[in-house]
C-alpha atoms as a PDB file:
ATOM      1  CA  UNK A   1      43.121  27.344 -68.784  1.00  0.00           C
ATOM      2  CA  UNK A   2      44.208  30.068 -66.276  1.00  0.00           C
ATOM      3  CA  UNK A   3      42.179  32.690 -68.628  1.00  0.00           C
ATOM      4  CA  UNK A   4      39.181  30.407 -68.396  1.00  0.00           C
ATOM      5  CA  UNK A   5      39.160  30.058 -64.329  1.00  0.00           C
ATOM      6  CA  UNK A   6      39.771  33.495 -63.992  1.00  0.00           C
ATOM      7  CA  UNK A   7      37.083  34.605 -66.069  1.00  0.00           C
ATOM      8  CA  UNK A   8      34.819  32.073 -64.283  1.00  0.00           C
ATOM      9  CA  UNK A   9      35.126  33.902 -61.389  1.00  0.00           C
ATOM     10  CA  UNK A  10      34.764  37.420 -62.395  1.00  0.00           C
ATOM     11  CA  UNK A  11      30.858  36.010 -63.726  1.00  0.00           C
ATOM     12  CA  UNK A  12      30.334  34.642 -60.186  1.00  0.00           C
ATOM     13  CA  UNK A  13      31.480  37.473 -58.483  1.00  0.00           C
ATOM     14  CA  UNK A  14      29.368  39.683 -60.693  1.00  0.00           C
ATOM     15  CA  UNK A  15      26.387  37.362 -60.291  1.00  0.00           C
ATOM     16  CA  UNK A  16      26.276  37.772 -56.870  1.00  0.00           C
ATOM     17  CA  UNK A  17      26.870  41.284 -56.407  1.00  0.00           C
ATOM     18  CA  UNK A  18      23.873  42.024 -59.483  1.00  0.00           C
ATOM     19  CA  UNK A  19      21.945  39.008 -56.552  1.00  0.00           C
ATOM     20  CA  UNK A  20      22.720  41.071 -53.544  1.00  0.00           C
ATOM     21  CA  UNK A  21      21.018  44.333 -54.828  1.00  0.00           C
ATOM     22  CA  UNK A  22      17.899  42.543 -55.899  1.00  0.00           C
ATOM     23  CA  UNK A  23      14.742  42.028 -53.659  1.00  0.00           C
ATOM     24  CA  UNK A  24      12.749  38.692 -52.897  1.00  0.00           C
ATOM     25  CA  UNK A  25       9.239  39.329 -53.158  1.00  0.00           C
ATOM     26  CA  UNK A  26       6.694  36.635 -52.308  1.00  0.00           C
ATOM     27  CA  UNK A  27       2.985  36.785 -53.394  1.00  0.00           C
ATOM     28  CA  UNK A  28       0.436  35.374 -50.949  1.00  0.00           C
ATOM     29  CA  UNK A  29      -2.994  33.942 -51.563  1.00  0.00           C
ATOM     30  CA  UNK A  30      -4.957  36.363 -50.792  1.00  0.00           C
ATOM     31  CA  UNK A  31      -3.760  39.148 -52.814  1.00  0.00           C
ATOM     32  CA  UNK A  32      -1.129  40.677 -51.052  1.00  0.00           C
ATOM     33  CA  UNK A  33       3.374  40.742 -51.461  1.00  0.00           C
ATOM     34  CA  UNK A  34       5.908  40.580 -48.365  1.00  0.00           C
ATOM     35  CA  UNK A  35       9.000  41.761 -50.012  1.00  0.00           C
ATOM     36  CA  UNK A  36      12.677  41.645 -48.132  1.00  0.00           C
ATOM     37  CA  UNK A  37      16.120  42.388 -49.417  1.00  0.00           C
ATOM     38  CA  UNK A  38      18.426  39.644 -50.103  1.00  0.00           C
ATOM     39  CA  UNK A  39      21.172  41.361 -48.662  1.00  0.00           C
ATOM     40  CA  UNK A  40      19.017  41.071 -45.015  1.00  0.00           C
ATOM     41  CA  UNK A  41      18.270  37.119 -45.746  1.00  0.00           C
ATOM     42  CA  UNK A  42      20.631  34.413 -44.125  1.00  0.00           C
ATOM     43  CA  UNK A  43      18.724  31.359 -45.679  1.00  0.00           C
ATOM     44  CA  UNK A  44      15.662  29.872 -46.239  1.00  0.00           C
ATOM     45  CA  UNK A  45      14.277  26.637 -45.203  1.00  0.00           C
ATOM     46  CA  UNK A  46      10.913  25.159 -46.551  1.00  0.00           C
ATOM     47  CA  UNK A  47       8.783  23.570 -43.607  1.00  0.00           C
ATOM     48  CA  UNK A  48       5.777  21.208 -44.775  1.00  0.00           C
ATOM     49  CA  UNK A  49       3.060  22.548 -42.411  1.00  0.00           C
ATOM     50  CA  UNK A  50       1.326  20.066 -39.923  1.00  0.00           C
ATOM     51  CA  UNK A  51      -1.339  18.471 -40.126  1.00  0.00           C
ATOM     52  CA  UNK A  52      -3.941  19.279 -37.609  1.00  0.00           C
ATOM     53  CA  UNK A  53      -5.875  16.467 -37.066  1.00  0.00           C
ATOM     54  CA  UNK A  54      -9.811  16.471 -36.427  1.00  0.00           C
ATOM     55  CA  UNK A  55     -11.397  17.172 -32.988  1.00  0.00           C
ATOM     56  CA  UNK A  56     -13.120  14.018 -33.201  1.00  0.00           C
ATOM     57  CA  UNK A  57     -10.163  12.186 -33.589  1.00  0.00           C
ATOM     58  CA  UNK A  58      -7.716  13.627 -31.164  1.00  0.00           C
ATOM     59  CA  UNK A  59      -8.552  15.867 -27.794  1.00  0.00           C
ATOM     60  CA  UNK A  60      -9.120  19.629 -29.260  1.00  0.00           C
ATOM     61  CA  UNK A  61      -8.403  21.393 -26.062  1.00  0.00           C
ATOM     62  CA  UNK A  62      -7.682  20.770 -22.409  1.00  0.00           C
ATOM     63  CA  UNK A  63     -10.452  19.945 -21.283  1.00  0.00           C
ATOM     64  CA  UNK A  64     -11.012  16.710 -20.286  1.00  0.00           C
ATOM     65  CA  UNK A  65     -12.564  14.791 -20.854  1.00  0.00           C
ATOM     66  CA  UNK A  66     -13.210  13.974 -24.464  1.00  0.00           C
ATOM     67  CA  UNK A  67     -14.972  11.177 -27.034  1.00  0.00           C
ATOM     68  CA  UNK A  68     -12.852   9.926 -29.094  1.00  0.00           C
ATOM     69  CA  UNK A  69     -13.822   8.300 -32.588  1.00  0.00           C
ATOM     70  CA  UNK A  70     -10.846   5.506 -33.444  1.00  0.00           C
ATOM     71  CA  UNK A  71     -13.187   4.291 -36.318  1.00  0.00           C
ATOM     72  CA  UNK A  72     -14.352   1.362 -34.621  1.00  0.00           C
ATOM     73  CA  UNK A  73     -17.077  -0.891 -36.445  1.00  0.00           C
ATOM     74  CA  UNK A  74     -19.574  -0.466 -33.568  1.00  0.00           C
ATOM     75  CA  UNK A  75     -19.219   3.144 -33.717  1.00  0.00           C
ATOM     76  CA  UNK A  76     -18.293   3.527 -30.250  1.00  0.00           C
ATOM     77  CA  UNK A  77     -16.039   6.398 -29.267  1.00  0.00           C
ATOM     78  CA  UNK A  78     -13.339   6.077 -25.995  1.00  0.00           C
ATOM     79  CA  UNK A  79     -12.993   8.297 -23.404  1.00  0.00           C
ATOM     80  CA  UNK A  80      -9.608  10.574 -23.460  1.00  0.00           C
ATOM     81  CA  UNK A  81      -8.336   9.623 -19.697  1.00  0.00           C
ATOM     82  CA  UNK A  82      -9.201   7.044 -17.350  1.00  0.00           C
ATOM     83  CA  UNK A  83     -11.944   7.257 -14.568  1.00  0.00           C
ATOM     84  CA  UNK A  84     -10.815   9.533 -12.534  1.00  0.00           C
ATOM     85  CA  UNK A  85      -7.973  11.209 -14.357  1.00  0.00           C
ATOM     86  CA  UNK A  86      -7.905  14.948 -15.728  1.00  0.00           C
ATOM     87  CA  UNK A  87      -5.900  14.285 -18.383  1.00  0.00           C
ATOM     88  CA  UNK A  88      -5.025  11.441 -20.405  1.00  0.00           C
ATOM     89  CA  UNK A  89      -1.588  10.767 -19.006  1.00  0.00           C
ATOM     90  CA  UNK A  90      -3.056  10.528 -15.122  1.00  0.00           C
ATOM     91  CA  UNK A  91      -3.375   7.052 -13.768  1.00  0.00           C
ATOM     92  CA  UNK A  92      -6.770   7.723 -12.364  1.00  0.00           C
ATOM     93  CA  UNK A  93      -8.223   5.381  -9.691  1.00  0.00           C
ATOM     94  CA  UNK A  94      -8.039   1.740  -8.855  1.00  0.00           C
ATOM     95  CA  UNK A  95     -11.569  -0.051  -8.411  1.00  0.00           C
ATOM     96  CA  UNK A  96     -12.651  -3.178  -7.221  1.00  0.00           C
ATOM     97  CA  UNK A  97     -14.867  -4.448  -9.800  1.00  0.00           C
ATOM     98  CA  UNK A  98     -18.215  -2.915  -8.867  1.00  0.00           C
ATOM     99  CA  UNK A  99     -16.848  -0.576  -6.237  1.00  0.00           C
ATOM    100  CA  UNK A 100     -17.173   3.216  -7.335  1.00  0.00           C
ATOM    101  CA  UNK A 101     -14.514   4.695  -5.404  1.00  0.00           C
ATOM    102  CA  UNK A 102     -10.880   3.639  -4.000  1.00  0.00           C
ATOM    103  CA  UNK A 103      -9.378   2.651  -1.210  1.00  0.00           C
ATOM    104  CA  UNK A 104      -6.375   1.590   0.117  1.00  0.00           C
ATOM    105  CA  UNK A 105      -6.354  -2.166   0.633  1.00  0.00           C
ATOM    106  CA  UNK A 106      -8.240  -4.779  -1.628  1.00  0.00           C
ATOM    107  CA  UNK A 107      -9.173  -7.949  -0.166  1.00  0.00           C
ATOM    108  CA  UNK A 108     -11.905 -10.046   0.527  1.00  0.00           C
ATOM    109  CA  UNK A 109     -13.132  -8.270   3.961  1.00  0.00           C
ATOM    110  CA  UNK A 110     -12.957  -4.784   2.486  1.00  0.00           C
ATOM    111  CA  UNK A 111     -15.158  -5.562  -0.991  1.00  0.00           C
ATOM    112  CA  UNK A 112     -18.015  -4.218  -0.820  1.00  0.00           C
ATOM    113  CA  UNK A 113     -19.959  -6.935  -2.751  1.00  0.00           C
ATOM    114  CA  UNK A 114     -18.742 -10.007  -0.577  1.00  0.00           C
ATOM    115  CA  UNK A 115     -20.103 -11.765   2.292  1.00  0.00           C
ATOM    116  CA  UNK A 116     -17.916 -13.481   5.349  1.00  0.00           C
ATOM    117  CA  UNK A 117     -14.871 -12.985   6.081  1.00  0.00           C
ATOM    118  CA  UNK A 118     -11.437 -14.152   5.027  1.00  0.00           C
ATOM    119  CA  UNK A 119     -10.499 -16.924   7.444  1.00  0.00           C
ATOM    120  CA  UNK A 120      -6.376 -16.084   6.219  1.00  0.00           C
ATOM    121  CA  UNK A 121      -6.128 -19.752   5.186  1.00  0.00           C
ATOM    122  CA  UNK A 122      -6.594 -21.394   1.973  1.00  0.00           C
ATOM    123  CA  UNK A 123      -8.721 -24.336   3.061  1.00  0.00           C
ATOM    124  CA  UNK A 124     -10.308 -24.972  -0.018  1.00  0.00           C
ATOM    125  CA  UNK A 125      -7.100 -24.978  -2.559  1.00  0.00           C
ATOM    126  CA  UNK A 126      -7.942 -22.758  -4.871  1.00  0.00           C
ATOM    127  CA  UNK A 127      -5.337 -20.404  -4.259  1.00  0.00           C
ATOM    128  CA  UNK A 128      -6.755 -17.466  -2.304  1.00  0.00           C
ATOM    129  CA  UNK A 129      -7.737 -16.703   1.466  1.00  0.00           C
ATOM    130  CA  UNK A 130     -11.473 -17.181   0.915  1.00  0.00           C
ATOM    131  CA  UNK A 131     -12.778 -19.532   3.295  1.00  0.00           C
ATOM    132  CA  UNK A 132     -16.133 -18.773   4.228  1.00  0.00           C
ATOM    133  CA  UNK A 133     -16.955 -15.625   1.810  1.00  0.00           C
ATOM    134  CA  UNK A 134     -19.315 -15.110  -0.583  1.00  0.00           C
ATOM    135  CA  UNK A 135     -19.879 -13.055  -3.487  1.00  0.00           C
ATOM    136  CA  UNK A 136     -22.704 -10.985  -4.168  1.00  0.00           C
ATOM    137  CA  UNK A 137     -24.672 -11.122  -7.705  1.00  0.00           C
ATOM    138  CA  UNK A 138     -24.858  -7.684  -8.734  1.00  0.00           C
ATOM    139  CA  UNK A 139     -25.148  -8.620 -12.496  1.00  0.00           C
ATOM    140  CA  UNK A 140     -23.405 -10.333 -15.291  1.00  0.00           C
ATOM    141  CA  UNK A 141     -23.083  -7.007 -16.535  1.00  0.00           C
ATOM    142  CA  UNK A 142     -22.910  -3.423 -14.753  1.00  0.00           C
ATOM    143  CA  UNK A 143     -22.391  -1.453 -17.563  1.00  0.00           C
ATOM    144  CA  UNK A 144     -24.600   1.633 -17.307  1.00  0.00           C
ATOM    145  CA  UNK A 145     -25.330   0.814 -13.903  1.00  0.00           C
ATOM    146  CA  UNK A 146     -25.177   2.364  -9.903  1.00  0.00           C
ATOM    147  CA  UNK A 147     -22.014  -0.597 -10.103  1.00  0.00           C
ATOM    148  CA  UNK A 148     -20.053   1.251 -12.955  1.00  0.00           C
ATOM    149  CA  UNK A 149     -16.981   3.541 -12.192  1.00  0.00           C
ATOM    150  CA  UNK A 150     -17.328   5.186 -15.139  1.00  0.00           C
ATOM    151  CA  UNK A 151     -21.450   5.821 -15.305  1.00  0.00           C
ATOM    152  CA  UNK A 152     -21.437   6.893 -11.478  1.00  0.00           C
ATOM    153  CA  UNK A 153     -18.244   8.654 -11.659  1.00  0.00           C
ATOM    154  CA  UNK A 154     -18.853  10.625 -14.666  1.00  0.00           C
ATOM    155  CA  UNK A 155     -22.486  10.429 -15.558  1.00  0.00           C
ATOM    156  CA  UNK A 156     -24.160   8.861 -18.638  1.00  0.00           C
ATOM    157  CA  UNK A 157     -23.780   7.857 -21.255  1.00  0.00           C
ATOM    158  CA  UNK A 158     -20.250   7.498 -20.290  1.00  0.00           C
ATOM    159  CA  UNK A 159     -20.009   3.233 -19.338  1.00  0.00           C
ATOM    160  CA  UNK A 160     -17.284   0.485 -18.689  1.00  0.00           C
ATOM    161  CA  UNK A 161     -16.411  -1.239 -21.574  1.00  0.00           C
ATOM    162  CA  UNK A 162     -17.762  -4.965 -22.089  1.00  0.00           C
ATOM    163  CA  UNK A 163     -15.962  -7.989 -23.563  1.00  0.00           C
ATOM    164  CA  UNK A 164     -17.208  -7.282 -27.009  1.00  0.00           C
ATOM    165  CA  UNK A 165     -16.097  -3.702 -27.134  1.00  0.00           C
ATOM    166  CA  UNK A 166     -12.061  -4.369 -25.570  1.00  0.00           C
ATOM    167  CA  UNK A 167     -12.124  -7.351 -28.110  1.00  0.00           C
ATOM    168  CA  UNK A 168     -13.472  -4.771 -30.740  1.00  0.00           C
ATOM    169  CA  UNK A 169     -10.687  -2.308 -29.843  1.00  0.00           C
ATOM    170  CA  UNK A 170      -7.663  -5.102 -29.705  1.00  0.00           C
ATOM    171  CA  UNK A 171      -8.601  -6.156 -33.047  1.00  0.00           C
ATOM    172  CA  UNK A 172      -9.201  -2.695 -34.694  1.00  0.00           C
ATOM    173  CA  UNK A 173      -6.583  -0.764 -33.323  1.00  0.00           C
ATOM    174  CA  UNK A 174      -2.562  -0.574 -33.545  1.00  0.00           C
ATOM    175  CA  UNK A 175      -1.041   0.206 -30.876  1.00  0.00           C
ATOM    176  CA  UNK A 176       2.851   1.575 -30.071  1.00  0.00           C
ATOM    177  CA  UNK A 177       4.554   1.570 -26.567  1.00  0.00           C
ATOM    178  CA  UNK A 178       4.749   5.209 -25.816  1.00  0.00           C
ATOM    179  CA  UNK A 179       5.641   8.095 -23.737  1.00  0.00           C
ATOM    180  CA  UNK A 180       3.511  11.160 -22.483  1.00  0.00           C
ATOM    181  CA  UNK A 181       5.089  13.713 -20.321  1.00  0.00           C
ATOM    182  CA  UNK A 182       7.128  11.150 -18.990  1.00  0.00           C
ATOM    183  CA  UNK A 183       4.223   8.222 -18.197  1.00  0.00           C
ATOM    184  CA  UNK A 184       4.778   4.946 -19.941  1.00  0.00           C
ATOM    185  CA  UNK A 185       1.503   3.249 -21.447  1.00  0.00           C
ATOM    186  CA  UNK A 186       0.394   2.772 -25.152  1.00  0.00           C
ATOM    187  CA  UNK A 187      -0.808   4.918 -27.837  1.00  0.00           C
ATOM    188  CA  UNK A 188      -4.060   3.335 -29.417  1.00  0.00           C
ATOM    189  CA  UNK A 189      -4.761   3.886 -32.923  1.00  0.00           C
ATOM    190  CA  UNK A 190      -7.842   3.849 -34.810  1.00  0.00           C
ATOM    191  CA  UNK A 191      -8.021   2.581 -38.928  1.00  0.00           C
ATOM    192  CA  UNK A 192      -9.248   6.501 -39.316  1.00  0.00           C
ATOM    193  CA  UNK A 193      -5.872   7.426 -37.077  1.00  0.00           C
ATOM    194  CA  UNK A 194      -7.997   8.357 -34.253  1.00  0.00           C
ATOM    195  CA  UNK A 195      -5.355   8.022 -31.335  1.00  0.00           C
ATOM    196  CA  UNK A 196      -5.704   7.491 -27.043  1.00  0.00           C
ATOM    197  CA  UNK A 197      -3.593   7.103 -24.930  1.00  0.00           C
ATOM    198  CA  UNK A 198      -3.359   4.128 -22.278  1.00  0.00           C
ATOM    199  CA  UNK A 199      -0.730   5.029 -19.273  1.00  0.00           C
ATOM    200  CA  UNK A 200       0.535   1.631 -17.776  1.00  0.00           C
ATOM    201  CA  UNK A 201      -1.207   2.588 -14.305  1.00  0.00           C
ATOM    202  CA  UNK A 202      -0.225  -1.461 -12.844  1.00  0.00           C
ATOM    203  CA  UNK A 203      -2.916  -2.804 -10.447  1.00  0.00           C
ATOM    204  CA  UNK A 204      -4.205  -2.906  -6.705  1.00  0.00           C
ATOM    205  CA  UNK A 205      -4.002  -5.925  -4.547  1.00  0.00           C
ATOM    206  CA  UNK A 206      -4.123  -6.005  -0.818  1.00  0.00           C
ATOM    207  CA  UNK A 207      -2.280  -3.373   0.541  1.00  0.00           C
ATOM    208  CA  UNK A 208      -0.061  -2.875  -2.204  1.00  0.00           C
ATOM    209  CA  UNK A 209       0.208  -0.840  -5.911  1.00  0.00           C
ATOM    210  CA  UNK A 210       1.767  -3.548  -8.420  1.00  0.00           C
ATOM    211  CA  UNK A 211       3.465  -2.982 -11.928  1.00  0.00           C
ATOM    212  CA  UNK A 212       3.024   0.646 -12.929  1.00  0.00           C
ATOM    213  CA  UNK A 213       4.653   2.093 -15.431  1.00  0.00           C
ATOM    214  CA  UNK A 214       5.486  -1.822 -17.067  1.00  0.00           C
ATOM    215  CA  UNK A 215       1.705  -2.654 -16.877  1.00  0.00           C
ATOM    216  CA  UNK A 216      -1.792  -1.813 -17.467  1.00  0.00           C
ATOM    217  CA  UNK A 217      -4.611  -3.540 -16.433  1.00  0.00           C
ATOM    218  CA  UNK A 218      -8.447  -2.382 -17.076  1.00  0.00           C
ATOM    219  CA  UNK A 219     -11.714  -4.256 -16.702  1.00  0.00           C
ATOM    220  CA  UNK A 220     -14.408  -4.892 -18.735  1.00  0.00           C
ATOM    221  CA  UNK A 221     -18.083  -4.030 -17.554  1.00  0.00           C
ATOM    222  CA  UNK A 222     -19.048  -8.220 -17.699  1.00  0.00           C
ATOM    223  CA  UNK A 223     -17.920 -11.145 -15.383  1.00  0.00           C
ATOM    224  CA  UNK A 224     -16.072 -14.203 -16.176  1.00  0.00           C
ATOM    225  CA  UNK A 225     -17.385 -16.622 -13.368  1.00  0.00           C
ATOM    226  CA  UNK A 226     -19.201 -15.239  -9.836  1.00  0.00           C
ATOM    227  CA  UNK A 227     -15.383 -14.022  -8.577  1.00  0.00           C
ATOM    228  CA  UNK A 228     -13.181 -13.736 -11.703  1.00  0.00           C
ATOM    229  CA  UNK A 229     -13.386 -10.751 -14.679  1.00  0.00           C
ATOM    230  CA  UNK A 230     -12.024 -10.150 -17.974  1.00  0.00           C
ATOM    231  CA  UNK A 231      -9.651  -7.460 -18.520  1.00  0.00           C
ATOM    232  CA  UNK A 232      -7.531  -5.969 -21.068  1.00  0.00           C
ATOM    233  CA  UNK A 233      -3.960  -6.581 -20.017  1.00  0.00           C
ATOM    234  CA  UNK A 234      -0.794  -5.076 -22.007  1.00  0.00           C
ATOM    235  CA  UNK A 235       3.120  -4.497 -21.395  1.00  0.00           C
ATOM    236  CA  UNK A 236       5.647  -2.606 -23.667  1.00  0.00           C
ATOM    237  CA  UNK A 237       5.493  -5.314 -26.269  1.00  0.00           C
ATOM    238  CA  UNK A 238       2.304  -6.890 -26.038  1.00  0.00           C
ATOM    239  CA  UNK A 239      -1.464  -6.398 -25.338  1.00  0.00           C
ATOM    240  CA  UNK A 240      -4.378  -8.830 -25.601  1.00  0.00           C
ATOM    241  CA  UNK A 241      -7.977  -9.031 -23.797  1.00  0.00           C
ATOM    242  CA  UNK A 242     -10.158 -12.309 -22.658  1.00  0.00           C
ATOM    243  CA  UNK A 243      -7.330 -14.482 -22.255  1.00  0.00           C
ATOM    244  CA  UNK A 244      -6.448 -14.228 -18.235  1.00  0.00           C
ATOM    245  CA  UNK A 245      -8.364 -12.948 -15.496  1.00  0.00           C
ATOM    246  CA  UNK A 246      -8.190 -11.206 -12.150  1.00  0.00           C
ATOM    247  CA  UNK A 247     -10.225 -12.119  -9.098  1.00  0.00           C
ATOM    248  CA  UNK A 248     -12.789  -8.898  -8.864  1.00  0.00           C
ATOM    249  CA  UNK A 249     -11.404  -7.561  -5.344  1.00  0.00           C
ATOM    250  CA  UNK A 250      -8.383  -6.429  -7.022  1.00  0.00           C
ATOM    251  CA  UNK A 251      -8.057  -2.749  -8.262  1.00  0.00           C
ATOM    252  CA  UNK A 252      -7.987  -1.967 -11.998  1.00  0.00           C
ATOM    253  CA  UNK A 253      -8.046   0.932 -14.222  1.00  0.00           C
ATOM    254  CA  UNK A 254     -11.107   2.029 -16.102  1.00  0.00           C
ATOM    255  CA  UNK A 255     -11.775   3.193 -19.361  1.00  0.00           C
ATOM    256  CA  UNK A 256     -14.817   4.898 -20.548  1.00  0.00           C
ATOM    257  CA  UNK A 257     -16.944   4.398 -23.666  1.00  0.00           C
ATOM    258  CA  UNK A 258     -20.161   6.173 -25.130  1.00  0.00           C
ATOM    259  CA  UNK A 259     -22.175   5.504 -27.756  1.00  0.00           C
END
């Protein structure tokens, strides 16, 4: 037994010594040899290369923004970043439904598309300081129009969104709770694994900034009644559209879509 160990190792210590003097030579695809010596190799670790996906399915550079094909049945393609963002990650703006540009308190008195003035009380019951005001009609939908964020904001075709096309996404798309240098929101993904990213940007309401970073809130291009819109609303574990709605003062993200 000792005679068999002993000449087990004298093999193995031959074996390696004949290994150490050889050469590793690897043949490329295109004709040509790297060649090292063994003796200069510490190990070697196979690496599946990654996958590099489309252009059309993921944003091929930094500059934003871009369309983004998530394989929708409508064949509509989402914008990279919110209105006013630079990069997908940004919160962007907060915009009265209607209103093209922010501000710093949303209310009755400082809509643009409202008539008389909050009287501070809630005289009629329904909840909100509206005594006396009146909206103004600017269309059942603004998509397209001098009253969309995202058409005036960052020229056409780019549009808000309308009912059919949030449903459309909600329905066609996964979506996973997610992290992008360091903003929460989720990461929307297409049947063709087209991919956006929604940060959790909260909401604007009187004087304050509600719910970012737990929240995201963005409208849709048509109204609900003459003061109430849809929106698509999510958290960390949830996300649905059409179900609640936000009176149209408020400030919202907004989401772009093209044809």
């Amino acid at each position: 037994m000792k005679k068999f160990f002993l000449s087990l190792a004298v093999l193995i210590i031959a074996s390696v010594h004949i290994v150490w003097a050889q050469k590793v030579l690897i043949y490329k695809s295109d004709g040509t040899t790297i060649e090292y010596e063994v003796s200069t190799l510490d190990s070697m670790v196979f690496v599946k290369e990654k996958q590099t996906m489309p252009s059309h399915l993921t944003c091929p550079d930094d500059h934003h923004p871009h369309a983004i094909d998530l394989g929708l049945p409508s064949g509509t393609k989402w914008c990279c970043c919110n209105v006013g963002a630079s990069k997908p990650e940004e919160y962007g703006g907060c915009y009265a439904w209607g209103e093209t540009l922010t501000k710093s308190v949303y209310t009755e008195v400082t809509y643009w598309y409202c008539t008389g003035k909050d009287t501070g009380k809630d005289t009629d019951g329904d909840g909100w300081y509206d005594n006396g005001s009146v909206f103004v009609n600017i269309g059942s939908d603004i998509a397209g129009t001098e009253y969309d964020a995202a058409t005036v904001n960052m020229g056409a075709p780019w549009r808000m969104p309308s009912d059919e096309l949030l449903t459309e996404l909600v329905n066609n798309c996964s979506r996973q709770w997610a992290q992008v240098n360091g903003v929460n929101g989720i990461l929307v993904t297409g049947r063709n694994d087209g991919q956006i990213f929604l940060p959790a940007a909260g909401y604007r309401w009187l004087h304050g900034f509600y719910l970012a970073g737990s929240n995201g809130y963005y409208w849709s291009s048509q109204l609900r009644s003459s003061k109430s819109v849809r929106r698509l609303h999510f958290g960390s574990d949830y996300w649905y559209f059409g179900y609640d709605t936000l009176l149209r003062i408020g400030g919202h993200s907004v989401r772009a879509v093209c044809p």
